[in-house]
PDB file of N, CA and C in Angstrom:
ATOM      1  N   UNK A   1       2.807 -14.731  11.362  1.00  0.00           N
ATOM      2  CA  UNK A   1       1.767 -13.918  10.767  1.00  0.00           C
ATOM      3  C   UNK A   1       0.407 -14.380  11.297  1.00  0.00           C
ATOM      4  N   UNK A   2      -0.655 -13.095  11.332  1.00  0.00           N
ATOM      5  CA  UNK A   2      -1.891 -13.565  12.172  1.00  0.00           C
ATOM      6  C   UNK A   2      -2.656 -14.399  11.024  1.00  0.00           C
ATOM      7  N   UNK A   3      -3.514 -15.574  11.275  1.00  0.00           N
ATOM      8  CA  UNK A   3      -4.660 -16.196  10.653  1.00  0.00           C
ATOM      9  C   UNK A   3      -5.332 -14.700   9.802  1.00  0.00           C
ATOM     10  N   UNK A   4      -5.478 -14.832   8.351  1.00  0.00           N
ATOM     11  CA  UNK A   4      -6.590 -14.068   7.616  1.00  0.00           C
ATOM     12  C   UNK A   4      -7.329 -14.642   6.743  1.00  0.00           C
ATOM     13  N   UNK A   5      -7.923 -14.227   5.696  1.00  0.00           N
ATOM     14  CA  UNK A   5      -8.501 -14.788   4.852  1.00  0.00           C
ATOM     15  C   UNK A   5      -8.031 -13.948   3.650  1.00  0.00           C
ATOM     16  N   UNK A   6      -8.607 -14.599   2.318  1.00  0.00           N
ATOM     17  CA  UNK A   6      -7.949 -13.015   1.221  1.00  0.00           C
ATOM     18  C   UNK A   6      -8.678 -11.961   1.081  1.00  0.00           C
ATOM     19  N   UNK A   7      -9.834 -12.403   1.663  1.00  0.00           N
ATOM     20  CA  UNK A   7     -10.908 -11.061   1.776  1.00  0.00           C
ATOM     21  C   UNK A   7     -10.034 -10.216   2.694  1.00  0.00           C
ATOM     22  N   UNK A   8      -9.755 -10.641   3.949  1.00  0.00           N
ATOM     23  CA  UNK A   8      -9.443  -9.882   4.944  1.00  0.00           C
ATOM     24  C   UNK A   8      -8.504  -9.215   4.522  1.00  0.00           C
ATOM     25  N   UNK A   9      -7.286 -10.192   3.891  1.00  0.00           N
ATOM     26  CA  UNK A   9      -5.817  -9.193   3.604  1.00  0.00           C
ATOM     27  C   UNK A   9      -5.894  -7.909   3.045  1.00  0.00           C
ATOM     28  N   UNK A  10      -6.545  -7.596   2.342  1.00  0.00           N
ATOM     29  CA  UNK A  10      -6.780  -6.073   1.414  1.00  0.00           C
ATOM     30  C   UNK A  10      -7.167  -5.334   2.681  1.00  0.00           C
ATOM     31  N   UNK A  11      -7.544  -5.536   3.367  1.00  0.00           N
ATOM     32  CA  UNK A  11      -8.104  -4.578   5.017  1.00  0.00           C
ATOM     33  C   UNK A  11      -6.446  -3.704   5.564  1.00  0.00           C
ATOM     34  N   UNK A  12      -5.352  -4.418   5.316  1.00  0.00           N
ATOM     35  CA  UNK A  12      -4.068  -4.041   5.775  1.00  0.00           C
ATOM     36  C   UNK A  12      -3.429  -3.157   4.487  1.00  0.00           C
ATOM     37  N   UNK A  13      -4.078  -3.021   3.681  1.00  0.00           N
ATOM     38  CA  UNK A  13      -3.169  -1.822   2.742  1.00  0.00           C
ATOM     39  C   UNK A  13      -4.629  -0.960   2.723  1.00  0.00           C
ATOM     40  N   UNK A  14      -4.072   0.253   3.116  1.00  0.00           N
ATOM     41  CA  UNK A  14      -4.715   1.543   3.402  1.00  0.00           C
ATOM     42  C   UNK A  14      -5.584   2.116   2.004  1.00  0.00           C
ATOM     43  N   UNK A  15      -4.289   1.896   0.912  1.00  0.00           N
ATOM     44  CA  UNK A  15      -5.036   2.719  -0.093  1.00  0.00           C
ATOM     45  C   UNK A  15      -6.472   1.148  -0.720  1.00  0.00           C
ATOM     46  N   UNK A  16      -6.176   0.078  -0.940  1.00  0.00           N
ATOM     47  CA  UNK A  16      -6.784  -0.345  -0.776  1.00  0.00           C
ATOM     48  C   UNK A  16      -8.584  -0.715  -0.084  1.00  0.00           C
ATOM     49  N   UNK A  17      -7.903  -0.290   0.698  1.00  0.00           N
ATOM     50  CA  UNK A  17      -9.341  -0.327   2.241  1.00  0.00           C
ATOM     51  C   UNK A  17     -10.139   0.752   1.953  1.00  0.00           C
ATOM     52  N   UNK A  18      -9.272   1.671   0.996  1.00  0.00           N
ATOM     53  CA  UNK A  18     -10.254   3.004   0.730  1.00  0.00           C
ATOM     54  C   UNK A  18     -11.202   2.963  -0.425  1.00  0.00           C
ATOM     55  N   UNK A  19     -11.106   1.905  -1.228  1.00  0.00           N
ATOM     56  CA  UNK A  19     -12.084   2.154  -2.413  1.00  0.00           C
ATOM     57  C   UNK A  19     -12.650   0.246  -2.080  1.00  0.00           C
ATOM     58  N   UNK A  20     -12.708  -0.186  -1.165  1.00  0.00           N
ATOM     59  CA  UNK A  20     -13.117  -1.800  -0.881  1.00  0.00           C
ATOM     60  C   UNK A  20     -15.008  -1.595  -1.482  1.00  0.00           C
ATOM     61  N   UNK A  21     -15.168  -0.605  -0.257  1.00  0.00           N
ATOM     62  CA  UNK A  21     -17.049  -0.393  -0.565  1.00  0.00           C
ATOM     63  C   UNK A  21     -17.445  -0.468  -1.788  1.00  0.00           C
ATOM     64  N   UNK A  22     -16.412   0.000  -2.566  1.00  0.00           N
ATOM     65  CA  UNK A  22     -16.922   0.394  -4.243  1.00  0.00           C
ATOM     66  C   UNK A  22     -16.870  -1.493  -5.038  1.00  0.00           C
ATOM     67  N   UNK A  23     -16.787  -2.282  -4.342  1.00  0.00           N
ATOM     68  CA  UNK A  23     -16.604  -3.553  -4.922  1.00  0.00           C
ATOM     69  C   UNK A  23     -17.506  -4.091  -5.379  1.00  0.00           C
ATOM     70  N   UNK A  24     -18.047  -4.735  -6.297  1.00  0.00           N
ATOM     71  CA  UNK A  24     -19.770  -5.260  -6.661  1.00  0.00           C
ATOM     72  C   UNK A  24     -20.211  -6.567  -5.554  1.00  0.00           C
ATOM     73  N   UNK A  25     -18.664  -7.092  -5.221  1.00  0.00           N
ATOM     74  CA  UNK A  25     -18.877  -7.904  -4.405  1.00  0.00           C
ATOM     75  C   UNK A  25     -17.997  -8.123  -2.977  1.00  0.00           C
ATOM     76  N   UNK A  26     -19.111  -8.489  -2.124  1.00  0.00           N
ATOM     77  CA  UNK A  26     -18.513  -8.320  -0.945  1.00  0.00           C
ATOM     78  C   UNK A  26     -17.867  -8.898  -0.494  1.00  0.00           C
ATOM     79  N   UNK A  27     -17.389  -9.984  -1.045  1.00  0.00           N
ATOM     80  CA  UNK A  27     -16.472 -10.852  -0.419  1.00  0.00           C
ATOM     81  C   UNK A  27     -15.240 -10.893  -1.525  1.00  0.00           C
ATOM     82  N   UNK A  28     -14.955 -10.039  -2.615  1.00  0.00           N
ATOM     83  CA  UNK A  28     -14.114  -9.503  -3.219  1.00  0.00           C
ATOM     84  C   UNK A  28     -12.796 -10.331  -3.008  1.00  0.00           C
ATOM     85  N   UNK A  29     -12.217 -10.983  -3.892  1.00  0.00           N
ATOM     86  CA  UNK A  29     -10.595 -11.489  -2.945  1.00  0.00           C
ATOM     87  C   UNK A  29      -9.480 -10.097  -3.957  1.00  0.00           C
ATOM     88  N   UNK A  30     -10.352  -9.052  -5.222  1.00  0.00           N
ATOM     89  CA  UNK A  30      -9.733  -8.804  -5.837  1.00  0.00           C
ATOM     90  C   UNK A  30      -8.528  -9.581  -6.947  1.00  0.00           C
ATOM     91  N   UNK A  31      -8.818 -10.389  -7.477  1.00  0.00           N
ATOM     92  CA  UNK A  31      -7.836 -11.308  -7.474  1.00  0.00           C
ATOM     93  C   UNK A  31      -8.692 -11.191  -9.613  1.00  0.00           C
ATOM     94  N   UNK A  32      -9.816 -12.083  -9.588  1.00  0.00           N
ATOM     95  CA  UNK A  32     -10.476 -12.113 -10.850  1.00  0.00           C
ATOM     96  C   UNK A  32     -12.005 -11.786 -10.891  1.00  0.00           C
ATOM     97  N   UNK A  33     -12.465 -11.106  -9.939  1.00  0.00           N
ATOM     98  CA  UNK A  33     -13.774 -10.908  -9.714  1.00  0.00           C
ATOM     99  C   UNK A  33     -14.179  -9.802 -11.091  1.00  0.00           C
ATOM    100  N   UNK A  34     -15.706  -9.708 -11.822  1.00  0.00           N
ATOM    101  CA  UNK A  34     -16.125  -8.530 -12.180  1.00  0.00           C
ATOM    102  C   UNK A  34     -15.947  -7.218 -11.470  1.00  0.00           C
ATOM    103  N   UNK A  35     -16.031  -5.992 -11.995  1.00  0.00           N
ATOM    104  CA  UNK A  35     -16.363  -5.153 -11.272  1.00  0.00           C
ATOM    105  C   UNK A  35     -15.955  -4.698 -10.062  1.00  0.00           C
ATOM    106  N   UNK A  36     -14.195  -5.016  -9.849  1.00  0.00           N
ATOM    107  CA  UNK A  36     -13.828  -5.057  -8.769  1.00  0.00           C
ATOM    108  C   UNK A  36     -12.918  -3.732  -8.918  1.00  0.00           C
ATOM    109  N   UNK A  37     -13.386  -2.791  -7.190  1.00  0.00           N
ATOM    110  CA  UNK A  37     -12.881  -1.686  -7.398  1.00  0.00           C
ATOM    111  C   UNK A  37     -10.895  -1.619  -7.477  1.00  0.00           C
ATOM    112  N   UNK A  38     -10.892  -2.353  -6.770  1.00  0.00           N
ATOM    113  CA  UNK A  38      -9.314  -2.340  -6.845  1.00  0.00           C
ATOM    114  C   UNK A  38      -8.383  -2.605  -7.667  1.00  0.00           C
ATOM    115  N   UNK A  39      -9.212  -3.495  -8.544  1.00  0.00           N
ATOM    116  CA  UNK A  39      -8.134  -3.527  -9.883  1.00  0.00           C
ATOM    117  C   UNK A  39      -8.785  -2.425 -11.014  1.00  0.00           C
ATOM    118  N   UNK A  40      -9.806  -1.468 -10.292  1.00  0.00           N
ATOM    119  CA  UNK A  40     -10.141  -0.589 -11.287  1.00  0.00           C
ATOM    120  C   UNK A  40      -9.216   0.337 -10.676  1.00  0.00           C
ATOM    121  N   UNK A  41      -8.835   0.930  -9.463  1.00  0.00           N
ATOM    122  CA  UNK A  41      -7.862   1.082  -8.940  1.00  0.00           C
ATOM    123  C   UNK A  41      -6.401   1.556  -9.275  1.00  0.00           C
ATOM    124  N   UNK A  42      -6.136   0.047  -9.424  1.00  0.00           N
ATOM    125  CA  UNK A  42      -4.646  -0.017 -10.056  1.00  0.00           C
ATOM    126  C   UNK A  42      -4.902  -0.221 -11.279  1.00  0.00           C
ATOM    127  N   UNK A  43      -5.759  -0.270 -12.300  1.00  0.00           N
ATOM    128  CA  UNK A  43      -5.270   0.530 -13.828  1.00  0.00           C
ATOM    129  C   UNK A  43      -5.479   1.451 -13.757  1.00  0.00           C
ATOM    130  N   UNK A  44      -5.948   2.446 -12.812  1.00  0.00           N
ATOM    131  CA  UNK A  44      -6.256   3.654 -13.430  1.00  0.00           C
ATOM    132  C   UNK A  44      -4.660   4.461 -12.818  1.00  0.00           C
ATOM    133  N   UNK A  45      -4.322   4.096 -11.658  1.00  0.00           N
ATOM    134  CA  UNK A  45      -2.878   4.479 -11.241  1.00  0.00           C
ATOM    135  C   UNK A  45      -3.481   5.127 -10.117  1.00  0.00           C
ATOM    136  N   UNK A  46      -4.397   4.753  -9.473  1.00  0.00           N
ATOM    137  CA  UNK A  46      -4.695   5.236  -7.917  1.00  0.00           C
ATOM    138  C   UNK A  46      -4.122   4.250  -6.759  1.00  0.00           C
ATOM    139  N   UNK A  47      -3.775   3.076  -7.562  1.00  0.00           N
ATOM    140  CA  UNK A  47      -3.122   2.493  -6.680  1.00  0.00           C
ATOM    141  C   UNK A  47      -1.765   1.873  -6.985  1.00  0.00           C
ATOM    142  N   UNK A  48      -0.588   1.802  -6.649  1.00  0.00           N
ATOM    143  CA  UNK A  48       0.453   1.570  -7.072  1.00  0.00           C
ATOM    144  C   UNK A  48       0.366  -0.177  -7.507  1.00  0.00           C
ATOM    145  N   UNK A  49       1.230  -0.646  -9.029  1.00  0.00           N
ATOM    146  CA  UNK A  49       0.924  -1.912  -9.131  1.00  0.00           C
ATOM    147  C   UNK A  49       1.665  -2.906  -8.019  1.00  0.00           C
ATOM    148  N   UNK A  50       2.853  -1.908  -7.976  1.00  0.00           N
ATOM    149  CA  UNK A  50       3.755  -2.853  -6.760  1.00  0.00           C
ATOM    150  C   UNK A  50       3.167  -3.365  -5.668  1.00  0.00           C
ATOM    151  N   UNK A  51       2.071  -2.401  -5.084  1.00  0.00           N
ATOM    152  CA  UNK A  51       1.706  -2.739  -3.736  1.00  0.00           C
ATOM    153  C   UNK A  51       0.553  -3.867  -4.086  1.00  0.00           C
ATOM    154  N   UNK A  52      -0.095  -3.291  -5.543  1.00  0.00           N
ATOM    155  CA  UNK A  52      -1.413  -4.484  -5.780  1.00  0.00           C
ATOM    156  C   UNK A  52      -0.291  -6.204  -5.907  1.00  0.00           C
ATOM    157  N   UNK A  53       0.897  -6.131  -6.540  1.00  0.00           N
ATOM    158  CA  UNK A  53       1.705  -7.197  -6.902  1.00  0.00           C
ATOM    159  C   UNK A  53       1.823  -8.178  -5.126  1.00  0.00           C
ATOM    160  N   UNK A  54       2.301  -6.894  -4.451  1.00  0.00           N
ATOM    161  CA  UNK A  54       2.655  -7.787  -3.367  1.00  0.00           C
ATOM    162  C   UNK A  54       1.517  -8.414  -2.697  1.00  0.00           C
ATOM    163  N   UNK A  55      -0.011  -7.687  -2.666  1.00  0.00           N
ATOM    164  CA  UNK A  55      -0.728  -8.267  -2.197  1.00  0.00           C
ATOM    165  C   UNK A  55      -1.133  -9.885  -3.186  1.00  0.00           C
ATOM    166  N   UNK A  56      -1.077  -9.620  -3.950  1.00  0.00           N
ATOM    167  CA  UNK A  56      -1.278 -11.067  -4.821  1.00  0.00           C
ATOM    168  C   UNK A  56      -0.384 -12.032  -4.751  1.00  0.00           C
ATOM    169  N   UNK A  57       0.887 -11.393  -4.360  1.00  0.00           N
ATOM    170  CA  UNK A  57       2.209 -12.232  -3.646  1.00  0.00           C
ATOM    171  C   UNK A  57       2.189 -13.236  -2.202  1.00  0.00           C
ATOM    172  N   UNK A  58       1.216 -12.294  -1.468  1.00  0.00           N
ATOM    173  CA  UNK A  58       0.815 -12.698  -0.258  1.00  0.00           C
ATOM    174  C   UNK A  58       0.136 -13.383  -0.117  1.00  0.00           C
ATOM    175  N   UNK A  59      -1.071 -13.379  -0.911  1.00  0.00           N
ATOM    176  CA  UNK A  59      -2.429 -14.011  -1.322  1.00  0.00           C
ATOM    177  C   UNK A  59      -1.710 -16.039  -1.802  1.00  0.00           C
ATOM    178  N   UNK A  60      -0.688 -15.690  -2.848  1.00  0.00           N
ATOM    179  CA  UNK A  60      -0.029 -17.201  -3.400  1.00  0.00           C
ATOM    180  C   UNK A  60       1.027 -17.842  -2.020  1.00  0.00           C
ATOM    181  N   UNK A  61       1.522 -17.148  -1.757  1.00  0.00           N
ATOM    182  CA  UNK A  61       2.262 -17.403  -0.657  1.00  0.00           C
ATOM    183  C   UNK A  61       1.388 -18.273   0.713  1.00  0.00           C
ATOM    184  N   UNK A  62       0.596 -17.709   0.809  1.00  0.00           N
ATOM    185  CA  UNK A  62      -0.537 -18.375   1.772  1.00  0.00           C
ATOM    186  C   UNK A  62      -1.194 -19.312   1.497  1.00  0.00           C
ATOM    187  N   UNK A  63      -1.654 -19.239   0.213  1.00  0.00           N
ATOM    188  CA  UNK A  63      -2.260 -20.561  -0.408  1.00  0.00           C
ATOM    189  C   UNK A  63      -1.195 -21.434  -0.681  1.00  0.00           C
ATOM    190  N   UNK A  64       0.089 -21.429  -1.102  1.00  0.00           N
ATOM    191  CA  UNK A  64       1.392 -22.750  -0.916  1.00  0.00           C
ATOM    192  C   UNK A  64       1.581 -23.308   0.596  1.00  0.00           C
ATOM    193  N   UNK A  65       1.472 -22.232   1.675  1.00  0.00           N
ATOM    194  CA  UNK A  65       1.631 -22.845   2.767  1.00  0.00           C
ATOM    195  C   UNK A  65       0.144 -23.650   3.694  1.00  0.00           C
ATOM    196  N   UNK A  66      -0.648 -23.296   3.400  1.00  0.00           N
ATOM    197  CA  UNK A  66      -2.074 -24.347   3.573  1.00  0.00           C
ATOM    198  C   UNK A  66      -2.212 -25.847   2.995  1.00  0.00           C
TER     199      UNK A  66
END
């Protein structure tokens, strides 16, 4: 897998990448931020939780192997 960051990872899911701008913050990991569009996102059901799950899957997974 290529070097990312967790900012970066949300760049690789599409529906994601589409509401990023709307974030209060720009360096967003989505994870526990205020005001973050993506978990406004996935409660509202614009974004599937599975796909938000796996990205947070990916996100722990990366941080065990560092």
């Amino acid at each position: 897998m290529v070097d990312f960051t967790p900012q970066e990872l949300s760049h690789f899911f599409p529906e994601m990448r589409a509401v990023l701008h709307d974030c209060h913050f720009a360096n967003c990991t989505h994870r526990h931020e205020p005001q973050c569009a993506v978990k406004a996102a996935v409660e509202e059901g614009r974004i599937s939780e599975e796909r938000y799950h796996n990205y947070l899957n990916i996100i722990e997974d990366t941080n065990n192997t560092q």
